[in-house]
Protein backbone atom coordinates (compact mmCIF):
# COMPACT_ATOMS: atom_id res chain seq x y z
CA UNK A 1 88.79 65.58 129.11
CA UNK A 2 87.89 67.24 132.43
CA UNK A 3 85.20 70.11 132.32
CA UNK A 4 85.59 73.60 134.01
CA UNK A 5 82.60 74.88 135.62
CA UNK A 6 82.10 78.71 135.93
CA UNK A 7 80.88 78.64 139.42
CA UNK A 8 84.51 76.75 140.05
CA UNK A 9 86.50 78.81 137.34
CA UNK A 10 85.15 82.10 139.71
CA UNK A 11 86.97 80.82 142.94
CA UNK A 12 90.24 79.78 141.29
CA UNK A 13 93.23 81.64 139.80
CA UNK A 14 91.99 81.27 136.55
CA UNK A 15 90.90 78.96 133.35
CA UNK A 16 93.03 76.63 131.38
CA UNK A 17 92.25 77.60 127.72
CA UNK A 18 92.69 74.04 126.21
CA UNK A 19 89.72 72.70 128.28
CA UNK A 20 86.13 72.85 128.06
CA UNK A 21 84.30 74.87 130.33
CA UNK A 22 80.49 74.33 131.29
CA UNK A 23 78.43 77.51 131.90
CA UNK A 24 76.27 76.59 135.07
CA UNK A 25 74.95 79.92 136.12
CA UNK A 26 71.71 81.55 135.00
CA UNK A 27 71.99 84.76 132.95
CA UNK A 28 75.60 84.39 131.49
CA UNK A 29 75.27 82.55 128.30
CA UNK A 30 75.26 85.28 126.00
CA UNK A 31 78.41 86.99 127.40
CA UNK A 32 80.14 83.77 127.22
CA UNK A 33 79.29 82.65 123.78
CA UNK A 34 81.61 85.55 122.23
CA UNK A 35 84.66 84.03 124.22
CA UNK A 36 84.08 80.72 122.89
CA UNK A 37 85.35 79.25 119.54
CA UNK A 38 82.32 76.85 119.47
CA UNK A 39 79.42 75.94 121.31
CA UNK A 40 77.37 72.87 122.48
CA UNK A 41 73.85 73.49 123.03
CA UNK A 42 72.81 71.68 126.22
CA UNK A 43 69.47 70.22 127.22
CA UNK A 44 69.63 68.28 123.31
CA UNK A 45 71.27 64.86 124.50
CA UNK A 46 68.12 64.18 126.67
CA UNK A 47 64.40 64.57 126.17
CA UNK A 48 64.57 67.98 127.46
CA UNK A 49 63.94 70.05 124.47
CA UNK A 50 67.26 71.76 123.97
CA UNK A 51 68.09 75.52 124.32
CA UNK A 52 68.33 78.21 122.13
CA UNK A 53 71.06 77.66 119.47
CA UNK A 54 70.01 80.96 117.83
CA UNK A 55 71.79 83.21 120.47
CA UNK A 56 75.48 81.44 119.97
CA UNK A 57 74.78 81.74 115.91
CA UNK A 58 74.25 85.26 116.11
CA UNK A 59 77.55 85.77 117.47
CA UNK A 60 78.97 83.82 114.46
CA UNK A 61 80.42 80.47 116.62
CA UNK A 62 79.98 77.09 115.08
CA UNK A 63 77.07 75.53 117.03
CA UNK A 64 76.34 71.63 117.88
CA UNK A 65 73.49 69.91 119.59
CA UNK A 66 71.91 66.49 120.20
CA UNK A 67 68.77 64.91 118.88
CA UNK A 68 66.05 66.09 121.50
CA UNK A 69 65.28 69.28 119.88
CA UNK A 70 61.61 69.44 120.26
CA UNK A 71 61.80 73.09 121.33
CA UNK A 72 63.60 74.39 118.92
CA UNK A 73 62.73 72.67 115.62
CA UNK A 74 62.70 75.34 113.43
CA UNK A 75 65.68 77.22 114.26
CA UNK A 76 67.34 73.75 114.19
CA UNK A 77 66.69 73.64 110.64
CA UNK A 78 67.56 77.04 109.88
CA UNK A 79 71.10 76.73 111.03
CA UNK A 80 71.24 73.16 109.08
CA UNK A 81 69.77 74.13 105.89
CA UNK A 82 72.86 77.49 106.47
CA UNK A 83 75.54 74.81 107.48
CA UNK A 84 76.07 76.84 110.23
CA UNK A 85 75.35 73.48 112.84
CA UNK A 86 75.83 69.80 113.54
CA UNK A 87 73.63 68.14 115.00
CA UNK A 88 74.85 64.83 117.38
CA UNK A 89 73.22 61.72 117.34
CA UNK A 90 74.34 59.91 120.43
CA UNK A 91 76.31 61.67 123.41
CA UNK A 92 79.41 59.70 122.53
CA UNK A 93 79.60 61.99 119.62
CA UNK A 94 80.34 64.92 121.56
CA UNK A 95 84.01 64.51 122.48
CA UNK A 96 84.91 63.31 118.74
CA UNK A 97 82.62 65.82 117.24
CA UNK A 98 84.44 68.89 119.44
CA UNK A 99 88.11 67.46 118.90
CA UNK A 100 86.82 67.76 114.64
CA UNK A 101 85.58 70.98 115.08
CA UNK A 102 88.73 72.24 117.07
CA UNK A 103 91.29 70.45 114.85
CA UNK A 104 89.75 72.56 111.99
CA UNK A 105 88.72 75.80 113.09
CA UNK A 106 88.44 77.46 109.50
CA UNK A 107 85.65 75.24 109.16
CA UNK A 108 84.51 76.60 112.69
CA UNK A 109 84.91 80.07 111.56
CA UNK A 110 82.94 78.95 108.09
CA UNK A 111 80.27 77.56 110.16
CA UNK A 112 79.86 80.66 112.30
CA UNK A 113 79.94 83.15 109.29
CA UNK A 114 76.62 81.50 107.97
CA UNK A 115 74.83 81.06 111.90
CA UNK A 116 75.32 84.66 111.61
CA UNK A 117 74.43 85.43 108.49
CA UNK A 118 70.64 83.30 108.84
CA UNK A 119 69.85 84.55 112.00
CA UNK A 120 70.54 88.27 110.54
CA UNK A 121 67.90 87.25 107.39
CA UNK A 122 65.53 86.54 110.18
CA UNK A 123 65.43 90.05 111.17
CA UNK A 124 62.17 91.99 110.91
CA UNK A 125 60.13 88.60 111.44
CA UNK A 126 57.78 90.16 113.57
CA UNK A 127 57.54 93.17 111.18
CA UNK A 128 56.94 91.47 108.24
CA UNK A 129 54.24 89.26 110.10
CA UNK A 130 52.48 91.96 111.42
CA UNK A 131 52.29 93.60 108.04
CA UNK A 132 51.01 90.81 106.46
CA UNK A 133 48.04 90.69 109.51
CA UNK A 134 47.43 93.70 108.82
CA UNK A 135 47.23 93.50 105.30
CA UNK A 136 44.75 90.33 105.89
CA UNK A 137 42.83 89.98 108.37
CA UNK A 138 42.73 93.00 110.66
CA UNK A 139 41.99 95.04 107.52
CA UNK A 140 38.82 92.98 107.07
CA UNK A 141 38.03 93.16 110.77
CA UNK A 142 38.24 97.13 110.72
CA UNK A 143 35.99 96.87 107.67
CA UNK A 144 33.48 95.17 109.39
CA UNK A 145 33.37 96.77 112.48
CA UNK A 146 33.39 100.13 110.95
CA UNK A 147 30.37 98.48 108.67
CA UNK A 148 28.58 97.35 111.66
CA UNK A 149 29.07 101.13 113.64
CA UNK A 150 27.52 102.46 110.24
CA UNK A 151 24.57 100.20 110.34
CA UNK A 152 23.99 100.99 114.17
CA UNK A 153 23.69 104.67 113.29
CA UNK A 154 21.32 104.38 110.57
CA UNK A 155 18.94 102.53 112.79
């Protein structure tokens, strides 16, 4: 199956919908992910480290990616412990894997639905963490430093 790329797809009359097409610009992802009906995550089928899987999840499209994660570990097992991924093994996987996914797009959709659904619970992450610095140690730290301004003055 031959790949469009965007920088190709730009100077020609237009896509053909029933093949691939490979996002090689900077910047564009996220627009792109909406349009798709499911998305590889590159940079995972070679000791790269992978990119960010969250970003197609949170627009609810099935999301697949190779074994060289190290990156992105945790969101990895986010969407897996959802259902919302699949990860690849080998790169020979890729081609079967897609055909799968596109022959059955209710389980696409399925797999989407719950991307988008655990990224959403993730929401407020930094919130929440800050609270609970605050409510551990930076309390203590104002303590003490309002301790140690008190003994300065009575000296």
């Amino acid at each position: 199956m031959r790949v469009q790329r965007l920088t190709a797809l730009r100077a020609a009359s237009g896509p053909i919908p029933s093949r691939p097409a490979l996002v090689d610009t900077i910047g564009e992802l996220e627009q792109v992910y909406a349009l798709a009906d499911l998305v590889f995550v590159g940079g995972s089928l070679i000791p790269h480290g992978g990119q960010n899987m969250l970003e197609p999840a949170a627009q609810g499209r099935a999301v697949l990616y190779g074994p060289h994660l190290a990156n992105f570990v945790q969101e990895a097992a986010l969407l897996e412990r959802a259902g919302a991924s699949r990860r690849l093994s080998l790169e020979a996987e890729l081609g079967p894997a897609l055909r799968e996914m596109l022959g059955d797009m209710p389980r696409a959709r399925a797999m989407g639905l719950a991307g988008m659904r655990a990224v959403e619970a993730q929401k407020g992450a930094s919130a929440r963490t800050l609270e609970a610095l605050a409510r551990g140690c930076l309390d203590r730290l104002a303590d003490q430093r309002r301790t140690a301004k008190t003994r300065a003055r009575s000296v």
